[in-house]
C-alpha atoms as a PDB file:
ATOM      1  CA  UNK A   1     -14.654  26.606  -5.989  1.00  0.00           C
ATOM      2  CA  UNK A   2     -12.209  28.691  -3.829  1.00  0.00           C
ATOM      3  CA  UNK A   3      -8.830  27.734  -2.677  1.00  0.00           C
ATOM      4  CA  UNK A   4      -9.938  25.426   0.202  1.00  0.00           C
ATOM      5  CA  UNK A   5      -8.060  22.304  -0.529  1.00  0.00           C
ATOM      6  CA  UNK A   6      -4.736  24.924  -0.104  1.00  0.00           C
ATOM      7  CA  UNK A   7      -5.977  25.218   3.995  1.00  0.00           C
ATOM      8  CA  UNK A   8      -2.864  23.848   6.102  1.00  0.00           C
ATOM      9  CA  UNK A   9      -5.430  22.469   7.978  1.00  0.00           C
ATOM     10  CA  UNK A  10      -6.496  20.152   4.575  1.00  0.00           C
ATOM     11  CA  UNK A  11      -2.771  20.051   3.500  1.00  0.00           C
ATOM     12  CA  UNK A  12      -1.939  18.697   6.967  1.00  0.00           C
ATOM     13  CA  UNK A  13      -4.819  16.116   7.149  1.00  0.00           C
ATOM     14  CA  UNK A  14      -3.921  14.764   3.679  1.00  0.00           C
ATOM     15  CA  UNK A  15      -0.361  14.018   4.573  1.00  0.00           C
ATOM     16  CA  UNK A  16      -1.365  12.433   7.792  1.00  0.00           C
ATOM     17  CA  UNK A  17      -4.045   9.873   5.819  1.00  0.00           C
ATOM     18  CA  UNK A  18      -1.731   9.225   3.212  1.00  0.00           C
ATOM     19  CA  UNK A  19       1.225   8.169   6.128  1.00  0.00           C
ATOM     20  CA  UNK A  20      -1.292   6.077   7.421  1.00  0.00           C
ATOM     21  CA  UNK A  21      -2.515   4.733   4.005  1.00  0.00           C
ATOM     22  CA  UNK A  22       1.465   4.014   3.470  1.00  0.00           C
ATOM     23  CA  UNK A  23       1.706   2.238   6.681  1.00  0.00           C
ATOM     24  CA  UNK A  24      -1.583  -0.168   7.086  1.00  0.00           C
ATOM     25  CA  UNK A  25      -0.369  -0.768   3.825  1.00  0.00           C
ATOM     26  CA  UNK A  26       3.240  -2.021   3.978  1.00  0.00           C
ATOM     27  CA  UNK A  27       1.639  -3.919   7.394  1.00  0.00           C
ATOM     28  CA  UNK A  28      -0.548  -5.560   5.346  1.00  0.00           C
ATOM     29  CA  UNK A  29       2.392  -6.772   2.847  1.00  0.00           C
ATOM     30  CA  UNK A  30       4.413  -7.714   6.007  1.00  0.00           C
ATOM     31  CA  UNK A  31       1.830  -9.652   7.242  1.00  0.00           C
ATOM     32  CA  UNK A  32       1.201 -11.670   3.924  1.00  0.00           C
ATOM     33  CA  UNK A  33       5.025 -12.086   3.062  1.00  0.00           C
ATOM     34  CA  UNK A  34       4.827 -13.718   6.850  1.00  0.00           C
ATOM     35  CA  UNK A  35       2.003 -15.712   6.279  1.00  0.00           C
ATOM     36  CA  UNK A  36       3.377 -17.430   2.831  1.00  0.00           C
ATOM     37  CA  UNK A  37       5.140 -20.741   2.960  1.00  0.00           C
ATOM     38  CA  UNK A  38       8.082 -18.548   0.805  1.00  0.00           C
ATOM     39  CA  UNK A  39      10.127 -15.450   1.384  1.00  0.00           C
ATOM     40  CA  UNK A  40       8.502 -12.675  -1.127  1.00  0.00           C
ATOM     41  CA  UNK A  41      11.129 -10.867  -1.966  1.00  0.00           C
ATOM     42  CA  UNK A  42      13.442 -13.188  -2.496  1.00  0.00           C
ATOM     43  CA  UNK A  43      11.239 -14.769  -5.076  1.00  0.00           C
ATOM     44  CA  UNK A  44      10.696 -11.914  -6.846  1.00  0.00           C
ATOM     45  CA  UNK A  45      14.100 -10.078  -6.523  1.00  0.00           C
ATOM     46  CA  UNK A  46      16.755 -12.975  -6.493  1.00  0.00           C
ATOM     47  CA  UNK A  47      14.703 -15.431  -8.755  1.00  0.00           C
ATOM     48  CA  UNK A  48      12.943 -13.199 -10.517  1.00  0.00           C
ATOM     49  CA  UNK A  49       9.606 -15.189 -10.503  1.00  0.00           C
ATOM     50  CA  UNK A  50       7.647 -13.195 -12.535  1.00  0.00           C
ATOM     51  CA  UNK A  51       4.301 -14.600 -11.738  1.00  0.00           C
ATOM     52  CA  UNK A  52       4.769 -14.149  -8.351  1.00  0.00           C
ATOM     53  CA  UNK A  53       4.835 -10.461  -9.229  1.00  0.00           C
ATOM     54  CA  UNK A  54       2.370 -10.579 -10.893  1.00  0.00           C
ATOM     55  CA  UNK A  55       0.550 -11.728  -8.510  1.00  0.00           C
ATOM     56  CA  UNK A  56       1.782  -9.595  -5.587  1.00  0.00           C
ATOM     57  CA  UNK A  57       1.203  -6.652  -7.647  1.00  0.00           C
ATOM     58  CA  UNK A  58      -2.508  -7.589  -7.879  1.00  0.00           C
ATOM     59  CA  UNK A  59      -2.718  -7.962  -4.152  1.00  0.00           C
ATOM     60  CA  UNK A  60      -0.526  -4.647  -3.606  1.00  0.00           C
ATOM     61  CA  UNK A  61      -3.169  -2.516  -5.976  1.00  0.00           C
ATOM     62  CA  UNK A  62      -6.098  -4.628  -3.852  1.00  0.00           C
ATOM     63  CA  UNK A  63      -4.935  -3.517  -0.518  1.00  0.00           C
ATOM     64  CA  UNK A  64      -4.753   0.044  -1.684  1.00  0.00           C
ATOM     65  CA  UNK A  65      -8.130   0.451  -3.117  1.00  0.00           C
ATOM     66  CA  UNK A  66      -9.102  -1.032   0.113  1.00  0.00           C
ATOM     67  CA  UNK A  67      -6.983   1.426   2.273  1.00  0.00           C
ATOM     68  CA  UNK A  68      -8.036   4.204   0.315  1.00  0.00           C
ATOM     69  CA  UNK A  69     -11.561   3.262   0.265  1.00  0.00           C
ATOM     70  CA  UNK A  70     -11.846   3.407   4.262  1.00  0.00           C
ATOM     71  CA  UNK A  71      -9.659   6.386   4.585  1.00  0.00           C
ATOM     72  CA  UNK A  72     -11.789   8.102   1.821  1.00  0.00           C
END
């Protein structure tokens, strides 16, 4: 196993997956803190609900594996 991962070819395509990873992912948070009958981070900022993170942090590692399993 050489040095191909160091390519700027693969360097470049791995920064432009994970931006798009990043973004389809904070969409995807947008869209759910949208759809709720409650304001997210208000919840779990101001009030400090600690459920709700729990629970958002669930969906947040779901949506990655997800994202990263149709970028990969």
């Amino acid at each position: 196993m050489g040095i191909e991962w160091l390519k700027p070819a693969v360097v470049v395509g791995s920064i432009v997956y994970a931006l798009i990873g990043i973004g389809i992912f904070w969409l995807s948070f947008l869209i759910i803190d949208k759809l709720t009958p409650y304001d997210l981070w208000e919840e779990l900022v101001e009030k400090q609900n600690l459920a709700l993170g729990a629970v958002v942090a669930a969906m947040c590692l779901g949506i990655s594996i997800i994202v990263a399993a149709a970028i990969h």
